[in-house]
Protein backbone atom coordinates (compact mmCIF):
# COMPACT_ATOMS: atom_id res chain seq x y z
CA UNK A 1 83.17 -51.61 59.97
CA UNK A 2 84.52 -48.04 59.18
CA UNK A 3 83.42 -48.93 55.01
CA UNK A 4 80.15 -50.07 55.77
CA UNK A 5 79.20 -46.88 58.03
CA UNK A 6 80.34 -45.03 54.89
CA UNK A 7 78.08 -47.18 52.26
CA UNK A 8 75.41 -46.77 54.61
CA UNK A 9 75.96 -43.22 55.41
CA UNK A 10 76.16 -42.50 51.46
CA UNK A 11 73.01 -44.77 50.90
CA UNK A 12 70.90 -42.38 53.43
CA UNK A 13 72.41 -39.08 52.15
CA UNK A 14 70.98 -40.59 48.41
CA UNK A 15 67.55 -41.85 50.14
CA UNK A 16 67.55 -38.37 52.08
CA UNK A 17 68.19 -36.22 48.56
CA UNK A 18 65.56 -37.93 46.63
CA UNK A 19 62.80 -37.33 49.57
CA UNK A 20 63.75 -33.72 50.01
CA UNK A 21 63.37 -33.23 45.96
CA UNK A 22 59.90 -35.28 45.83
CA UNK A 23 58.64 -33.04 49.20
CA UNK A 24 60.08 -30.07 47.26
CA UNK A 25 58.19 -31.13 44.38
CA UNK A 26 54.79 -32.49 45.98
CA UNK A 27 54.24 -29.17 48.47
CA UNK A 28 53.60 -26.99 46.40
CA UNK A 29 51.79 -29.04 43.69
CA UNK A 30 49.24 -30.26 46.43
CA UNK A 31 48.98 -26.73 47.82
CA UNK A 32 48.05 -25.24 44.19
CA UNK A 33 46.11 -27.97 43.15
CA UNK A 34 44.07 -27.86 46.07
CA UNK A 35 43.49 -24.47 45.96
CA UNK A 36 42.92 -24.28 42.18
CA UNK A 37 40.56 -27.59 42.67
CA UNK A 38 38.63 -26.36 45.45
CA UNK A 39 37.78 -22.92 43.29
CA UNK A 40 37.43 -25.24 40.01
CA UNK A 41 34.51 -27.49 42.10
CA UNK A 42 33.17 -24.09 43.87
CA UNK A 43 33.06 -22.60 40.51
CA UNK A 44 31.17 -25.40 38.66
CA UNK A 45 29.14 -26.18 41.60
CA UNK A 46 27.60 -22.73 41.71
CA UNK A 47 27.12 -21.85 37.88
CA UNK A 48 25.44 -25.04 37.88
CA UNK A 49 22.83 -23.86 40.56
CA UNK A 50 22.62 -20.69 38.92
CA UNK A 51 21.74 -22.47 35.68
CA UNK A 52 19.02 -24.76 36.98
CA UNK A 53 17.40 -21.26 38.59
CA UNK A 54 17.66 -19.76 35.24
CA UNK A 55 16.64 -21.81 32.32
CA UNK A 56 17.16 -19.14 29.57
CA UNK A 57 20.99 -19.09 30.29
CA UNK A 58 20.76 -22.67 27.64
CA UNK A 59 20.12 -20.09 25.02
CA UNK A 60 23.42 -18.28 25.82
CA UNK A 61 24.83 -21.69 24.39
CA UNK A 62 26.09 -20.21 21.14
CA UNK A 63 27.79 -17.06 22.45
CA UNK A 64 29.72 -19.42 24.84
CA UNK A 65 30.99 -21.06 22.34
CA UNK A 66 32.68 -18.42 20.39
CA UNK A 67 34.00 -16.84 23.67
CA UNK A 68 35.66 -19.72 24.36
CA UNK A 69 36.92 -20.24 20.82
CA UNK A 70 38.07 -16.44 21.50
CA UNK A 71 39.62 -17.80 24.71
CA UNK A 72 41.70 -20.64 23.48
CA UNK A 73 42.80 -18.68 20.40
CA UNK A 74 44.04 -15.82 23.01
CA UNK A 75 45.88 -18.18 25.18
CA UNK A 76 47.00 -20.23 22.75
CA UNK A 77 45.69 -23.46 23.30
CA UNK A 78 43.74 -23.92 20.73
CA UNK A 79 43.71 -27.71 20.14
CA UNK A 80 45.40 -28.60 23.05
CA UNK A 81 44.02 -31.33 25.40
CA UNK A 82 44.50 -34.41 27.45
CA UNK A 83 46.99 -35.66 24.89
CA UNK A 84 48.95 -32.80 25.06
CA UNK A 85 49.70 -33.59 29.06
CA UNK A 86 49.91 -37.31 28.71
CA UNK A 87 52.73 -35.90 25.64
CA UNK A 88 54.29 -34.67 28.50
CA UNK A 89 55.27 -37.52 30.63
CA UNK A 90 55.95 -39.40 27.57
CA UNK A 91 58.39 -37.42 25.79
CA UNK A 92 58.70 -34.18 28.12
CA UNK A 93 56.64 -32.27 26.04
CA UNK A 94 56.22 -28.76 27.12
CA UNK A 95 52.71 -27.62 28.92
CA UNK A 96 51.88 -24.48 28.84
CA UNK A 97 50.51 -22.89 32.02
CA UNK A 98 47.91 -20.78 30.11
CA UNK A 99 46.25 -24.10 29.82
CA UNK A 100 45.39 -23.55 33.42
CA UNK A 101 43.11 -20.75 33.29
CA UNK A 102 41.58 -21.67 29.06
CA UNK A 103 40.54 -24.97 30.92
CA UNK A 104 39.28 -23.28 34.00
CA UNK A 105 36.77 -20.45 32.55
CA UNK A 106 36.42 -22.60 29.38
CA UNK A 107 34.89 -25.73 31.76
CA UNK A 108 32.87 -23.11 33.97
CA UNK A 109 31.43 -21.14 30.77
CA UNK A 110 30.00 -24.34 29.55
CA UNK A 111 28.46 -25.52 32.55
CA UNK A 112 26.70 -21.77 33.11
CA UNK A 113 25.19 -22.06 29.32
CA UNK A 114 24.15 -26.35 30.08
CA UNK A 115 27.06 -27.77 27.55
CA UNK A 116 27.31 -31.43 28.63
CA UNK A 117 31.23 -31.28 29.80
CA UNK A 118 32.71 -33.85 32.86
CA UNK A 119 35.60 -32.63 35.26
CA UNK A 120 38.00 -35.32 34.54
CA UNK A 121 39.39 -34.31 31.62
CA UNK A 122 39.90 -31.01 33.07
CA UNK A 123 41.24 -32.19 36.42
CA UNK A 124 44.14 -34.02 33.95
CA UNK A 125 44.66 -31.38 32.07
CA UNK A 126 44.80 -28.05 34.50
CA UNK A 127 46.87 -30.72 37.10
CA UNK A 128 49.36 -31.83 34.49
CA UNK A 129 49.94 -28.07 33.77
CA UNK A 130 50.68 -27.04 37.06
CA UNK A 131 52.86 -29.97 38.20
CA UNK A 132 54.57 -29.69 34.96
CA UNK A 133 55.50 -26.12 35.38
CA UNK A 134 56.02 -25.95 39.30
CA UNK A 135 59.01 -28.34 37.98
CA UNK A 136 60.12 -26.28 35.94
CA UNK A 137 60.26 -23.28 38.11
CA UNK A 138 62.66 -25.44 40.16
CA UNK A 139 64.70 -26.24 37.29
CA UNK A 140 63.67 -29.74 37.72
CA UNK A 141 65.62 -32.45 35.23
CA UNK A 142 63.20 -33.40 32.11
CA UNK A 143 62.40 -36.87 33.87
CA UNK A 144 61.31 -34.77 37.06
CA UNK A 145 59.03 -32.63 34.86
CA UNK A 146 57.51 -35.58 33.01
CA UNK A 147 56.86 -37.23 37.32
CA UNK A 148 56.00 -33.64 38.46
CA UNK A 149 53.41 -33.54 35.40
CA UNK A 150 51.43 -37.20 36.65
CA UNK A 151 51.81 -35.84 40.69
CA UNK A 152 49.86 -32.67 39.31
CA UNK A 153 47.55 -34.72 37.70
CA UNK A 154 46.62 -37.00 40.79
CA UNK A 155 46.49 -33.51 43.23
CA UNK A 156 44.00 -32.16 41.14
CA UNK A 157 41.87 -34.96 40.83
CA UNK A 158 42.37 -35.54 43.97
CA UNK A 159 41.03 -32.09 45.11
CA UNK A 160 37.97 -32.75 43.13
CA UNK A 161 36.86 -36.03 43.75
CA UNK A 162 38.49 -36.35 47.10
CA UNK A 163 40.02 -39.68 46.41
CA UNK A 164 43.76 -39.97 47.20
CA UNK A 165 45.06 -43.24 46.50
CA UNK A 166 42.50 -43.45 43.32
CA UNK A 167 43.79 -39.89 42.30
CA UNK A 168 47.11 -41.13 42.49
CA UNK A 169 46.57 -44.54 40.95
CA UNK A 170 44.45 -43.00 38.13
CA UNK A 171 47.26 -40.20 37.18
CA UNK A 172 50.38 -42.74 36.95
CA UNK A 173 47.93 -45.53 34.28
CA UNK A 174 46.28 -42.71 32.09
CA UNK A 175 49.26 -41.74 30.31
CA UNK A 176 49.59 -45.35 29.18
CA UNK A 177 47.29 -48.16 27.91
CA UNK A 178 48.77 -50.88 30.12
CA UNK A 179 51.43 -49.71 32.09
CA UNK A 180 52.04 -47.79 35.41
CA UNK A 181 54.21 -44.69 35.58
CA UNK A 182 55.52 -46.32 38.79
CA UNK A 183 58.23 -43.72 40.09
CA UNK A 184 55.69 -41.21 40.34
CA UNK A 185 53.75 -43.08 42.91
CA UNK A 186 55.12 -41.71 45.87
CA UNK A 187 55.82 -37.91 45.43
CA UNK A 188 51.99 -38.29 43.28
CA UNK A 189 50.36 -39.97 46.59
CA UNK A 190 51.70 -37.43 48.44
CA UNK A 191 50.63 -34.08 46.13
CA UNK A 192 47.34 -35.67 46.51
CA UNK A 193 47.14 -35.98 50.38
CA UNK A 194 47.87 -32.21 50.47
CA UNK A 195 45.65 -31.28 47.71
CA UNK A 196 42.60 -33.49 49.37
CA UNK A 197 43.30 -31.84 52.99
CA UNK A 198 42.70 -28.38 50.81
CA UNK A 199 39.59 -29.09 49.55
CA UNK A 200 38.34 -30.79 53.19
CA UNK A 201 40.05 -27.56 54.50
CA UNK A 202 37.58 -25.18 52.38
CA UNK A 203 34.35 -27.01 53.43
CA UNK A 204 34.40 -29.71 49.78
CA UNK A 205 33.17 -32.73 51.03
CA UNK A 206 33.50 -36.27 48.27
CA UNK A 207 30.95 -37.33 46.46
CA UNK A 208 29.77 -40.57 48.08
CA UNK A 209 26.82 -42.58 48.15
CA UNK A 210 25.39 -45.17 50.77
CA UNK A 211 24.69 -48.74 49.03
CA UNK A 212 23.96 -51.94 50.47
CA UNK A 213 25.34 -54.82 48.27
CA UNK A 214 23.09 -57.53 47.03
CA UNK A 215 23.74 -61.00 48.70
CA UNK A 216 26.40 -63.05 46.33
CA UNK A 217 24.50 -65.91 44.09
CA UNK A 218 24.18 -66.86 40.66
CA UNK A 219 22.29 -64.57 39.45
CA UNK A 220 23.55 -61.35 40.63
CA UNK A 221 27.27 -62.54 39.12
CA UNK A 222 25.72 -63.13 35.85
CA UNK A 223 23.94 -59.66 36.09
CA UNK A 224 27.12 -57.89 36.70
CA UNK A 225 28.74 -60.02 34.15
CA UNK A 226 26.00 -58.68 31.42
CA UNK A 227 26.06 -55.34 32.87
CA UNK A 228 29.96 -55.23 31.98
CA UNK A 229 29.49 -56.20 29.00
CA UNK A 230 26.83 -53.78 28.35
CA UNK A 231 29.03 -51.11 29.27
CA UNK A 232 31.84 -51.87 27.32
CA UNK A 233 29.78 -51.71 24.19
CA UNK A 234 28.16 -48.61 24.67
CA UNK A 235 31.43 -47.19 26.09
CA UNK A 236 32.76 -48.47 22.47
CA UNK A 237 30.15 -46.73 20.37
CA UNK A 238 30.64 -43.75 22.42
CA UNK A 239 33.90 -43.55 21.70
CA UNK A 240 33.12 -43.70 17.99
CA UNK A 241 30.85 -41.54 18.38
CA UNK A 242 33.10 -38.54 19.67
CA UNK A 243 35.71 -39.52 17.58
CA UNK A 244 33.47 -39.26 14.39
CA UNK A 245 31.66 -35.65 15.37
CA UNK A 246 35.54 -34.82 16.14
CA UNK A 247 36.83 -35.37 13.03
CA UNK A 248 33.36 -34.52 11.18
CA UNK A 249 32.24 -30.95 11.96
CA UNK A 250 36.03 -29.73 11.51
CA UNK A 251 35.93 -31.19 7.65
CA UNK A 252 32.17 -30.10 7.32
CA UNK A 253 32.15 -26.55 9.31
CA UNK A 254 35.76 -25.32 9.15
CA UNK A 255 35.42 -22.09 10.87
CA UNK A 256 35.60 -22.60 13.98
CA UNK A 257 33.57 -18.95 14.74
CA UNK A 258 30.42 -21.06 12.54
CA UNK A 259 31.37 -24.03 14.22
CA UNK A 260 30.37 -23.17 17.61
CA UNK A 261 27.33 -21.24 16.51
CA UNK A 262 25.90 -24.41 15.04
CA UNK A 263 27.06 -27.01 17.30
CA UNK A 264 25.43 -24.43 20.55
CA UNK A 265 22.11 -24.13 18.64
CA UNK A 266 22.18 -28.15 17.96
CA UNK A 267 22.90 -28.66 21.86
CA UNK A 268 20.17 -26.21 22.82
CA UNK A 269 17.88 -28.23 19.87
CA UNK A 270 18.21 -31.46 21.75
CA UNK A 271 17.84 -30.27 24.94
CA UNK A 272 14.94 -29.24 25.01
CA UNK A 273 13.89 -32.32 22.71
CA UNK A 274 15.29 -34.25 25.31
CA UNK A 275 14.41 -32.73 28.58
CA UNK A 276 15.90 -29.15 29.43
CA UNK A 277 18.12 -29.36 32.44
CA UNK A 278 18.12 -33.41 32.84
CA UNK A 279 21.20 -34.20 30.48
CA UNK A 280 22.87 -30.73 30.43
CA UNK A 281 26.37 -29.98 32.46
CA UNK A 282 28.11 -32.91 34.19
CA UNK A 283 24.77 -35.11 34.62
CA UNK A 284 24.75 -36.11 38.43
CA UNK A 285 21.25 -34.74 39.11
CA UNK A 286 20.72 -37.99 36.47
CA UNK A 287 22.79 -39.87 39.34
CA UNK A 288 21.54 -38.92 42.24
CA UNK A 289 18.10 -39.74 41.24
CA UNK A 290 19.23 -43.35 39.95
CA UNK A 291 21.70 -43.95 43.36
CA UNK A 292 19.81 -42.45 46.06
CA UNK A 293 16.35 -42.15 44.85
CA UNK A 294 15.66 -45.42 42.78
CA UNK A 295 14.45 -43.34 39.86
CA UNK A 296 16.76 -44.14 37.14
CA UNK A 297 15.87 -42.28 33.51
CA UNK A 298 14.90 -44.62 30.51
CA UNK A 299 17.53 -46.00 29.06
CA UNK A 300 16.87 -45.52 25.33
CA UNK A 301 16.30 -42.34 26.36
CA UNK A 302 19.29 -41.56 28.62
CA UNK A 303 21.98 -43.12 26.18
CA UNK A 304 20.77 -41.30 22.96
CA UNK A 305 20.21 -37.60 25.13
CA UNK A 306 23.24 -37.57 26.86
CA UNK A 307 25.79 -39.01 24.32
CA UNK A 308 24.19 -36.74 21.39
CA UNK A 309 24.45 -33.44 23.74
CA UNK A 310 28.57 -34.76 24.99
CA UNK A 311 29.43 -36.27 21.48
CA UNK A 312 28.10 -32.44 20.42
CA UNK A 313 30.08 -30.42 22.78
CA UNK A 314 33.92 -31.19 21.37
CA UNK A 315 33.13 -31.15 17.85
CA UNK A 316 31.45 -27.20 18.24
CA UNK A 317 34.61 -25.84 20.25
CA UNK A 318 33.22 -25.87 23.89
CA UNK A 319 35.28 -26.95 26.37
CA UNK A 320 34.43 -30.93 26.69
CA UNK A 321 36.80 -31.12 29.78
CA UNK A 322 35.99 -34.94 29.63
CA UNK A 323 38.12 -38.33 29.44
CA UNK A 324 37.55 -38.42 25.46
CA UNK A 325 41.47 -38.16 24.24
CA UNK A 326 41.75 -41.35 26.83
CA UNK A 327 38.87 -43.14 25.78
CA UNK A 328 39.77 -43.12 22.61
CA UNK A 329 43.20 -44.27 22.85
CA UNK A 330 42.38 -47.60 24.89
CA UNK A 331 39.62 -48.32 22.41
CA UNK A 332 41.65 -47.38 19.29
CA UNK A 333 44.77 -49.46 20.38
CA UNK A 334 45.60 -51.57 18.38
């Protein structure tokens, strides 16, 4: 009786250590994240405003660009990206935190001049950087940092998006095509709980919209069933696309200074070829309007406008800030 008490003792004391390091851990990365999240969102949401009220800041395009090229070189993050964090719960790679603050004012910039740049991609990569080095601060062990890195992840996305459990799922299956970094569930689940009641605690409400299902038949499965296939092929030729103006303008335009002059006038170009405003920043007017409004744009037009702007955006040296490093690793896997 007296040996089991002890096993069982012991086996709480271990259950008991590992809680206290994962609350240790997930504290302070929701608490950041949160608050870092809740400015990020704040940030983009009103630059974005500002922008629609001021149509001329488009033209600014080109100077952003080479202050943010100025930014990354000063920081030191020039070329850095999602890969860089998903490096880091691979192998342990070290993040560095002025990745933070390139990502934050690089993402912003581009949405005040209309470059067309997500918030996933920038969620990942700002998250990764503070879980990674919150980690480190506590002298966490190099498999801690690489969990710490994925729980930073899911806070932050979770602060934007205001999705917990998809924040959490989301952050432990991007760093691999396939596979789940399991062990990070829990202390991840948790960073994002905190980080979501930060945003809700500063007035950011999710994104949701109200949509009543079609009944179940024949034809609406084979719809979905073509409109999955659909997506999956222009998803593909995306993906080729950005990975072709990534590797193009570099070889063609070397400078990056040049690079970003050109690729801001081309954006500016097709914008107003396009439609000025419509397919600029992260595109959810373009949403809304299709969701909530029935009003969806043409779809020649839509797919050729907004993947020429996006495709545009990395290859010139603005802040993309979108899933691209991802995208193209499920779709180049071999």
């Amino acid at each position: 009786m007296k040996e089991f008490l002890k096993k069982e003792l012991y086996s709480f004391r271990a259950v008991a250590a590992i809680l206290a390091r994962w609350l240790l851990l997930a504290v302070p990365a929701g608490l950041v994240c949160g608050a870092v999240g809740t400015a990020f969102h704040l940030a983009v949401e009103h630059v974005t405003e500002w922008r629609a009220e001021h149509i001329w800041l488009l033209w600014l395009l080109p100077v952003a660009g080479l202050a943010i090229v100025a930014l990354y070189k000063v920081t030191g993050c020039e070329g850095m990206g999602t890969n860089n964090v998903i490096r880091a719960v691979h192998s342990g790679e070290s993040v560095s935190p002025l990745l933070v603050p390139a990502i934050f004012f690089g993402t912003v910039l581009t949405h005040l001049c209309g470059g067309s740049a997500g918030r996933e991609g920038a969620a990942l990569q700002m998250g990764g950087s503070i879980g990674y080095n919150i980690a480190k601060l506590f002298r966490f062990s190099d498999h801690d940092r690489r969990t710490a890195t994925a729980c930073g992840m899911a806070a932050f996305f979770s602060a934007l998006f205001g999705t917990p459990l998809s924040a959490t799922l989301f952050g432990i299956m991007v760093e691999d095509v396939g596979l789940a970094f399991s062990v990070a569930f829990v202390p991840g689940f948790a960073a994002a709980l905190i980080a979501y009641g930060v945003s809700l605690a500063c007035g950011i409400s999710p994104t949701h919209f109200e949509l009543t299902a079609p009944a179940l038949s024949i034809d609406s499965t084979l719809l979905v069933a073509v409109l999955g296939v659909a997506c999956a092929l222009v998803a593909r030729a995306f993906c080729w696309l950005l990975h072709t103006m990534e590797h193009e303008m570099p070889r063609r335009l070397p400078n990056p200074w040049v690079r970003a002059v050109v690729g801001g006038v081309a954006v500016v170009a097709l914008s107003y070829l396009m439609g000025v405003g419509r397919y600029n920043g992260a595109g959810m007017g373009v949403i809304t309007a299709a969701v909530e409004q029935g009003q969806p744009a043409p779809a020649g037009r839509l797919l050729s406008a907004k993947a020429a702007v996006r495709a545009r955006v990395p290859g010139q040296g603005l802040s993309a800030s979108h899933l691209k490093d991802t995208m193209k690793r499920i779709y180049w896997t071999k």
